[in-house]
N, C-alpha and C. Protein backbone atom coordinates (compact mmCIF):
# COMPACT_ATOMS: atom_id res chain seq x y z
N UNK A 1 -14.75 5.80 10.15
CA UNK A 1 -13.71 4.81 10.17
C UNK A 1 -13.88 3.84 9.00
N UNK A 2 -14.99 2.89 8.58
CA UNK A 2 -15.53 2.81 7.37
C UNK A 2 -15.01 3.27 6.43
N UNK A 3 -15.04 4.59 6.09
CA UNK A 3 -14.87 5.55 5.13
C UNK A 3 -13.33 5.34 5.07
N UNK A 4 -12.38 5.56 5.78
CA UNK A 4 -11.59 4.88 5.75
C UNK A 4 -10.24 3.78 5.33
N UNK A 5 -11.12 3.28 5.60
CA UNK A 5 -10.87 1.47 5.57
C UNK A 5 -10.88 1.46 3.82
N UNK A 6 -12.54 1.84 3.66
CA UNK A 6 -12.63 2.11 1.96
C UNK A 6 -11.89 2.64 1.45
N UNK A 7 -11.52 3.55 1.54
CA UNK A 7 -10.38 4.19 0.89
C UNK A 7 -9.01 3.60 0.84
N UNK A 8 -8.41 3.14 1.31
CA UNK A 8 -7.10 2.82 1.74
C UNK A 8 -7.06 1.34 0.55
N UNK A 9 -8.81 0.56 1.21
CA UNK A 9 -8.89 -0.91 0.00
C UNK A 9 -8.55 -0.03 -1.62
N UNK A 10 -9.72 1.06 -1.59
CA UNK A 10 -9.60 1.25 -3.23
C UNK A 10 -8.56 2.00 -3.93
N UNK A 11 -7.21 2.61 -2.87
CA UNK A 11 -5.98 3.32 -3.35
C UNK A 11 -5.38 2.30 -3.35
N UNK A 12 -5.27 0.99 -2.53
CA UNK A 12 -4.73 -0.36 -3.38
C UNK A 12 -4.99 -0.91 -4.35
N UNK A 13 -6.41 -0.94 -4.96
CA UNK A 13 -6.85 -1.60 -6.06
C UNK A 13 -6.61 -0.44 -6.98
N UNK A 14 -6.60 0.22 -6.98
CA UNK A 14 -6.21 1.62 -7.85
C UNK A 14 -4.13 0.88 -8.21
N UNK A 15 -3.69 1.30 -7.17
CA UNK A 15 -2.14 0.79 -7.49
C UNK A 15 -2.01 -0.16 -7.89
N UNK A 16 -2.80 -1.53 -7.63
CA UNK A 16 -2.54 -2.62 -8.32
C UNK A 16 -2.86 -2.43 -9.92
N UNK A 17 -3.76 -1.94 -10.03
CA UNK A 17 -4.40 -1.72 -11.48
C UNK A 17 -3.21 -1.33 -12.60
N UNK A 18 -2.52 -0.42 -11.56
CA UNK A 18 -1.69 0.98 -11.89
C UNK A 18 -0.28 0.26 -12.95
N UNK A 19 -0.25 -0.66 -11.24
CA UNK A 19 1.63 -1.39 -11.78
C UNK A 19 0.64 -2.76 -13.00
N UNK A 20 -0.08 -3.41 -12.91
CA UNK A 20 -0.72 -4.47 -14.05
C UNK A 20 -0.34 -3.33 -15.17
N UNK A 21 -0.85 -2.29 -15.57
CA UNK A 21 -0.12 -1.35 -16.72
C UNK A 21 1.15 -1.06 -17.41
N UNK A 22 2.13 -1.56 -16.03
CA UNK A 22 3.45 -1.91 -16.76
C UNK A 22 3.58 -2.80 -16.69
N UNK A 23 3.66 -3.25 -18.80
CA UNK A 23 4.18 -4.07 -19.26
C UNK A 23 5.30 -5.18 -19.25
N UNK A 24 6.08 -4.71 -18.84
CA UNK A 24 7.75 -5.22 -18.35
C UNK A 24 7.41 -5.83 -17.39
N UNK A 25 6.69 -5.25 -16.28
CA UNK A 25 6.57 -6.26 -15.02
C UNK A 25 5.84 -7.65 -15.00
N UNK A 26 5.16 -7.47 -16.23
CA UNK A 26 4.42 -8.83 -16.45
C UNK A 26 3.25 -9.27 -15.28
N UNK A 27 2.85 -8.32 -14.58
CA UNK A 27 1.83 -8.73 -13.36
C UNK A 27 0.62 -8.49 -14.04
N UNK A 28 -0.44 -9.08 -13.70
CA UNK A 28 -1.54 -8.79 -14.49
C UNK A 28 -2.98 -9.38 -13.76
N UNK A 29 -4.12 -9.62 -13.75
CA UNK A 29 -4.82 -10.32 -13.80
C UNK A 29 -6.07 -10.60 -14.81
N UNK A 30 -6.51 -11.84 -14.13
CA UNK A 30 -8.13 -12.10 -15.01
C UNK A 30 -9.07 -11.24 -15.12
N UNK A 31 -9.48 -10.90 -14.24
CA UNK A 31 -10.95 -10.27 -14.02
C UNK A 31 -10.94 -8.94 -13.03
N UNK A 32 -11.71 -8.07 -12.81
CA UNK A 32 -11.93 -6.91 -12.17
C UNK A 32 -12.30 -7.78 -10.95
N UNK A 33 -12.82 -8.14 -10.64
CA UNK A 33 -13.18 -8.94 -9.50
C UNK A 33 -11.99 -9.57 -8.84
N UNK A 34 -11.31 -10.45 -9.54
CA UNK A 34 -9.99 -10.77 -9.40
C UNK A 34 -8.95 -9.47 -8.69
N UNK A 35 -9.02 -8.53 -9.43
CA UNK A 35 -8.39 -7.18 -8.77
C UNK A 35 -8.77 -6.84 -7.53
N UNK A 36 -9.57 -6.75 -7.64
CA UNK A 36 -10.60 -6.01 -6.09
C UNK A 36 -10.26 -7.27 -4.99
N UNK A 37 -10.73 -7.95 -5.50
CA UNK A 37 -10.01 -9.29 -3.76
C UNK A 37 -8.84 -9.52 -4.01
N UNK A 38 -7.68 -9.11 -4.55
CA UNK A 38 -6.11 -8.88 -4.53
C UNK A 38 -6.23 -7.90 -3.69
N UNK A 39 -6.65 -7.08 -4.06
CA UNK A 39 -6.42 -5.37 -3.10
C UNK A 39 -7.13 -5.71 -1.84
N UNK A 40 -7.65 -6.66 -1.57
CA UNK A 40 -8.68 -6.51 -0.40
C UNK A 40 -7.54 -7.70 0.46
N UNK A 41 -7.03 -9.12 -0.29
CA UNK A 41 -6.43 -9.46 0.42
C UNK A 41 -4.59 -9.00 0.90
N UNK A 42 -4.82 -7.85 0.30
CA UNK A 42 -3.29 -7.15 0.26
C UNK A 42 -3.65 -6.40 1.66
N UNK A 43 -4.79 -5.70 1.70
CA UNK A 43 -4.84 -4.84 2.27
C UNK A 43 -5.01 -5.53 4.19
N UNK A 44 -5.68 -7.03 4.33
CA UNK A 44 -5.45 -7.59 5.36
C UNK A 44 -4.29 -8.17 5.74
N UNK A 45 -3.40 -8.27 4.89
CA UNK A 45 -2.59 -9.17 4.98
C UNK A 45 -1.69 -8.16 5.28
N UNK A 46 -1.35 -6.63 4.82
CA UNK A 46 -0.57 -5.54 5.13
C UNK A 46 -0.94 -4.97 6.55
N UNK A 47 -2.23 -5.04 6.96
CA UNK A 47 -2.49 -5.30 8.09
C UNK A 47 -2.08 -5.50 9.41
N UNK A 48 -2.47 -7.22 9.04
CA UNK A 48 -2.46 -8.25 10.01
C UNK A 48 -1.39 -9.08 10.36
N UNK A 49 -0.41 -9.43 9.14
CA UNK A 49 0.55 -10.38 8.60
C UNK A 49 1.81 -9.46 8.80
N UNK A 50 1.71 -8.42 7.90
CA UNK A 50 2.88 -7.59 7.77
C UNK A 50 3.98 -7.03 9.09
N UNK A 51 2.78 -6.76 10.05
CA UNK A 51 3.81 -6.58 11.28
C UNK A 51 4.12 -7.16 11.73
N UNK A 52 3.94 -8.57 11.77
CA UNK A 52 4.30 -9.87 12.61
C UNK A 52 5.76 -10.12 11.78
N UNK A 53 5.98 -10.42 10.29
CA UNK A 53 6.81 -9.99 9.78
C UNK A 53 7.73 -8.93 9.97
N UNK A 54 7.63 -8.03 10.39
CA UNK A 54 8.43 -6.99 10.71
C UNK A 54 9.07 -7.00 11.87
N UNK A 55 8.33 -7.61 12.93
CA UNK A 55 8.90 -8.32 14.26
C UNK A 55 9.52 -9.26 14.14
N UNK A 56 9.46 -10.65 13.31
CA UNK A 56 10.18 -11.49 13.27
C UNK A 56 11.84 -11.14 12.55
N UNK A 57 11.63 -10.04 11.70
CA UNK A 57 13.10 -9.61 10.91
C UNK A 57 13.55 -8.72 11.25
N UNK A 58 13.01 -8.19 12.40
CA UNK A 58 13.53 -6.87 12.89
C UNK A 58 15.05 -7.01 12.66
N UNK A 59 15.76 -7.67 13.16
CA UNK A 59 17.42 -7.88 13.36
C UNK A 59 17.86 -7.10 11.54
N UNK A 60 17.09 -8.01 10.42
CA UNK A 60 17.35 -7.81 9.55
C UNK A 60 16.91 -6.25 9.05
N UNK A 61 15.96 -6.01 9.40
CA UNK A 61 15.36 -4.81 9.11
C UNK A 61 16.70 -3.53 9.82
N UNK A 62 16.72 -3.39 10.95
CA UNK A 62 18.05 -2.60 11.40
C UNK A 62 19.15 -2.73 11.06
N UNK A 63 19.92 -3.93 10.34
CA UNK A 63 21.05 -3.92 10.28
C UNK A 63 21.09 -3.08 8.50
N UNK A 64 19.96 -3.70 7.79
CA UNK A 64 19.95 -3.32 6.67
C UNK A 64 19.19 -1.63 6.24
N UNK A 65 19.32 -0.73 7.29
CA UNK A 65 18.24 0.44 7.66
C UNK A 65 17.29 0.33 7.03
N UNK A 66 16.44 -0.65 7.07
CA UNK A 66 14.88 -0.71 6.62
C UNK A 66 14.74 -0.43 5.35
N UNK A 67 16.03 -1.41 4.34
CA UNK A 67 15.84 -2.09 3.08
C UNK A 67 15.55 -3.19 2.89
N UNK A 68 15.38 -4.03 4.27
CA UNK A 68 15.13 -5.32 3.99
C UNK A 68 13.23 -5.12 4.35
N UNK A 69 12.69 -4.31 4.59
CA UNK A 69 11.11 -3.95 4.13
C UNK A 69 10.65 -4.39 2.91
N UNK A 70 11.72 -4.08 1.73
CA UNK A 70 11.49 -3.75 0.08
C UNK A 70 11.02 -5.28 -0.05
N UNK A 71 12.13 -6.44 0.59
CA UNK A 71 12.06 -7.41 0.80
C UNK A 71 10.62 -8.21 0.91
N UNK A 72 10.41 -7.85 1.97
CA UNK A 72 8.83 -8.30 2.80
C UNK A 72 7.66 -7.82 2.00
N UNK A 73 7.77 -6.39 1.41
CA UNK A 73 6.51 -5.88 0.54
C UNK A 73 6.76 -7.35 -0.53
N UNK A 74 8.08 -7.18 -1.10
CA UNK A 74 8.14 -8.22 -2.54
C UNK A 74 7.50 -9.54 -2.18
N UNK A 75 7.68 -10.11 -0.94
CA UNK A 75 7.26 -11.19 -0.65
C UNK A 75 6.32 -11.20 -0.66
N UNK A 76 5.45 -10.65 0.27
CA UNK A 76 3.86 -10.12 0.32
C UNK A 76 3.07 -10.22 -1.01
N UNK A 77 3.85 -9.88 -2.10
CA UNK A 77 3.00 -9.58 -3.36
C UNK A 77 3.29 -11.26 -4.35
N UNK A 78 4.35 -11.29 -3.83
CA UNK A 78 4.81 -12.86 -4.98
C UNK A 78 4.10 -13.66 -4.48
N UNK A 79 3.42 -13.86 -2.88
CA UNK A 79 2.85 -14.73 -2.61
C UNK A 79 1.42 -14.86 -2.89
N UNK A 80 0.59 -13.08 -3.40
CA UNK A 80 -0.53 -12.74 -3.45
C UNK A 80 -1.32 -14.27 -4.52
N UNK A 81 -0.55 -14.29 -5.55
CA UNK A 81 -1.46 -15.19 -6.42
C UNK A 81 -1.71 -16.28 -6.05
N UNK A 82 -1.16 -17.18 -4.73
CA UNK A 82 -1.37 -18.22 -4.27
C UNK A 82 -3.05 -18.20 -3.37
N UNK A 83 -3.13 -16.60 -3.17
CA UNK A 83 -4.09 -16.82 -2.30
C UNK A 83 -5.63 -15.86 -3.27
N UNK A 84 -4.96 -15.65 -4.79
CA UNK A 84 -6.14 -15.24 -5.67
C UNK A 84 -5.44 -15.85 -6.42
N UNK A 85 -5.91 -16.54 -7.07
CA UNK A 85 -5.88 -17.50 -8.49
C UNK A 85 -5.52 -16.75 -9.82
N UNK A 86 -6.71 -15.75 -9.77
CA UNK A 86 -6.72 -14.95 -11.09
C UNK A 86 -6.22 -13.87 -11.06
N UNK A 87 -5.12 -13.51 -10.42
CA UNK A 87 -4.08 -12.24 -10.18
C UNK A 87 -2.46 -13.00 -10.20
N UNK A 88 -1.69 -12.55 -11.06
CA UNK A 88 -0.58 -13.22 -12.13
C UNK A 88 0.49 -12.24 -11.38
N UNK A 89 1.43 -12.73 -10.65
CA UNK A 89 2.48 -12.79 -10.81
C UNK A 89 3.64 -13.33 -11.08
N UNK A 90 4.69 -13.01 -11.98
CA UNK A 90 5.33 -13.79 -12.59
C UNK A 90 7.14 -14.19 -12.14
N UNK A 91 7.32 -13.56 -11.35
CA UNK A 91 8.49 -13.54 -10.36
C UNK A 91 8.88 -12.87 -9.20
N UNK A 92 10.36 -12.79 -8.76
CA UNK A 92 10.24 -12.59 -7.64
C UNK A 92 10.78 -10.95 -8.31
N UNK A 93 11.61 -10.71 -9.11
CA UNK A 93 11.57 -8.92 -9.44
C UNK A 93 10.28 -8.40 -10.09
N UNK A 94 9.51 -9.37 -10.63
CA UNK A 94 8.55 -8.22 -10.97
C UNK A 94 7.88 -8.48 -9.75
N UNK A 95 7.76 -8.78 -8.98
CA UNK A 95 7.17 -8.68 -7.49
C UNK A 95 7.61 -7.42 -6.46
N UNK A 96 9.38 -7.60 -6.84
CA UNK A 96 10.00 -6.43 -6.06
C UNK A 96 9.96 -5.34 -7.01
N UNK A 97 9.91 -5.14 -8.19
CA UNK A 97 9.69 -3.66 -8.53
C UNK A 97 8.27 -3.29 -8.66
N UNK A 98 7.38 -3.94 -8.84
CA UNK A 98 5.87 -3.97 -8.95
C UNK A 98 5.46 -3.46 -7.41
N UNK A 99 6.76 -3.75 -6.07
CA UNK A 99 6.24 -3.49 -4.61
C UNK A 99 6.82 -2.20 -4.55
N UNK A 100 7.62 -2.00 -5.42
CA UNK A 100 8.34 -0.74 -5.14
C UNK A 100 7.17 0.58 -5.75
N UNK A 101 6.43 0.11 -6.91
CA UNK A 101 5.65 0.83 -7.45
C UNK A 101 4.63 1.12 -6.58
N UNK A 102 4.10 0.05 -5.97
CA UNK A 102 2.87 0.09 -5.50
C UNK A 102 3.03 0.79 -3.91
N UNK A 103 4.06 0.63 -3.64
CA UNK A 103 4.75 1.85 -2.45
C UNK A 103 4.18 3.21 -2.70
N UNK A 104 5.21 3.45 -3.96
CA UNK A 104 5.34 4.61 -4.36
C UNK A 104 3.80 5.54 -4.27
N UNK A 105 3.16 4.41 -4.92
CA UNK A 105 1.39 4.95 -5.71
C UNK A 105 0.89 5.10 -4.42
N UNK A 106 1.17 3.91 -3.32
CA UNK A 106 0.22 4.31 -2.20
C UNK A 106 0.45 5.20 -1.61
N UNK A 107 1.80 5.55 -1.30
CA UNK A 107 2.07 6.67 -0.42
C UNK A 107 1.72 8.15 -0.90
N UNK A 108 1.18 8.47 -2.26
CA UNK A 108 1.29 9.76 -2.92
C UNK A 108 -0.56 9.43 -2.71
N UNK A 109 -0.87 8.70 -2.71
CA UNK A 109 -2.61 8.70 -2.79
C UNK A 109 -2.64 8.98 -1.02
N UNK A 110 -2.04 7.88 -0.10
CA UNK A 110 -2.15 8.03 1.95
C UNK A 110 -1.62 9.71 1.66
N UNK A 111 -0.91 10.36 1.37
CA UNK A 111 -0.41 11.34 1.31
C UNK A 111 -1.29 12.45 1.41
N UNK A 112 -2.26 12.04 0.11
CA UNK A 112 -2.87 13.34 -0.64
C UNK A 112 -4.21 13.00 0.93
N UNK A 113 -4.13 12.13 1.34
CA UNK A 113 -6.03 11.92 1.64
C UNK A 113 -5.24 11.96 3.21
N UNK A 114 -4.03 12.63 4.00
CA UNK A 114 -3.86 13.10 5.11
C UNK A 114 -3.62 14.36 5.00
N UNK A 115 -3.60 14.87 3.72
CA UNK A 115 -3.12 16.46 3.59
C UNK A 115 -4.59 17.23 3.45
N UNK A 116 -5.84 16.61 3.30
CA UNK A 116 -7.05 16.62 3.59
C UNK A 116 -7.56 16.58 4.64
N UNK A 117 -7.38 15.62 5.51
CA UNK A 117 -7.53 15.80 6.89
C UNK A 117 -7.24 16.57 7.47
N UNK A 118 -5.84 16.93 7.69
CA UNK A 118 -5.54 18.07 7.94
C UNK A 118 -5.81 19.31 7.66
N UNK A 119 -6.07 19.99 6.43
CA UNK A 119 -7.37 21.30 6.00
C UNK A 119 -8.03 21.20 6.78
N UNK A 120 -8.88 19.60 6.86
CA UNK A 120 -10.52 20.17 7.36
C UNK A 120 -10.52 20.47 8.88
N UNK A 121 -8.93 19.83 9.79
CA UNK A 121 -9.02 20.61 10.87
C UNK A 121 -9.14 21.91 10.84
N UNK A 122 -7.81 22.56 9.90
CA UNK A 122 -7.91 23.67 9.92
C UNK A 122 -9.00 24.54 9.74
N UNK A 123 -9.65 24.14 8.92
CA UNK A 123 -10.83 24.86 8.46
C UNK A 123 -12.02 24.63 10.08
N UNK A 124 -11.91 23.50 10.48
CA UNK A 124 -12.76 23.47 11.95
C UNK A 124 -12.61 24.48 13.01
N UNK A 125 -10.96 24.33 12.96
CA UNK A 125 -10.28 24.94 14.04
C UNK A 125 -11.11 26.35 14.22
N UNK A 126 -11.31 27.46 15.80
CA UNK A 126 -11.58 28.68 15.50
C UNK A 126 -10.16 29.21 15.94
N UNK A 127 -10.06 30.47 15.58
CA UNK A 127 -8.86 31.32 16.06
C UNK A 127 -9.67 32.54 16.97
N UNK A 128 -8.60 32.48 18.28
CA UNK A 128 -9.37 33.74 19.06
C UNK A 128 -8.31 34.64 18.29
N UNK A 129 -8.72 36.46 18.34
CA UNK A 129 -8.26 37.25 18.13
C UNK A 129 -7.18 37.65 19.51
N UNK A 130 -7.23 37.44 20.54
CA UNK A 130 -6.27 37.58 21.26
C UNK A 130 -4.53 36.74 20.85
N UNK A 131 -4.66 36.16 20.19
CA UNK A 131 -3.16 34.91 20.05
C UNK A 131 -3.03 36.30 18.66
N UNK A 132 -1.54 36.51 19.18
CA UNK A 132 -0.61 37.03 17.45
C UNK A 132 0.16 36.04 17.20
N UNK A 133 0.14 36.34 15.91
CA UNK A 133 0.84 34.70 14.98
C UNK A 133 1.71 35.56 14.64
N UNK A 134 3.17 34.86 15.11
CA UNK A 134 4.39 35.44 14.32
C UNK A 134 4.90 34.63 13.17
């Protein structure tokens, strides 16, 4: 579970790294250190924070079929530098396309590291010779 947890922190600090690379978005930070407790407080705050959020806008969230999410990620991230100093964001669109990125990155990294899990059942799994597979 650990193992985990780690992973999920360092495919955020990985995406944050990712979108700081585009230029246009102007997001950036100070220090590697600075990065790593962005991703660490992204990753509690996506957590802990995020669904409480999602409960409070639900109304908004259904009426808008869960485009007003894009919303809440953007918020989530414009607010990040208030709570790390040395991690730069510079508005509220490079917040919302920088959340849209960092969507994107996480879900293809959660992606790849459940399509793994899944092998190693398979590979656990035994097969009796009595079952035919059609």
């Amino acid at each position: 579970m650990f193992s985990r947890l780690l992973w999920h922190w360092l495919i955020l600090a990985l995406g944050l790294y990712l979108i700081t690379l585009v230029k246009p978005l102007g997001i950036a930070f100070d220090s590697t250190e600075d990065l790593f407790f962005a991703a660490l407080i992204l990753f509690l705050v996506n957590t802990f924070i995020k669904p409480v959020l999602i409960f409070v806008s639900l109304p908004l969230v259904l009426l808008s079929l869960g485009l007003f999410l894009l919303i809440i990620n953007a918020l989530i991230l414009y607010t990040l530098p208030e709570m790390v100093p040395g991690f730069h964001v510079p508005g509220f669109w490079s917040a919302f396309f920088g959340s849209l990125l960092l969507s994107l990155i996480t879900g293809l990294f959660s992606g790849y590291e459940k399509r793994l899990k899944v092998r190693r059942m398979d590979l656990k799994s035994t097969r009796s010779d009595k079952v035919i597979d059609i």
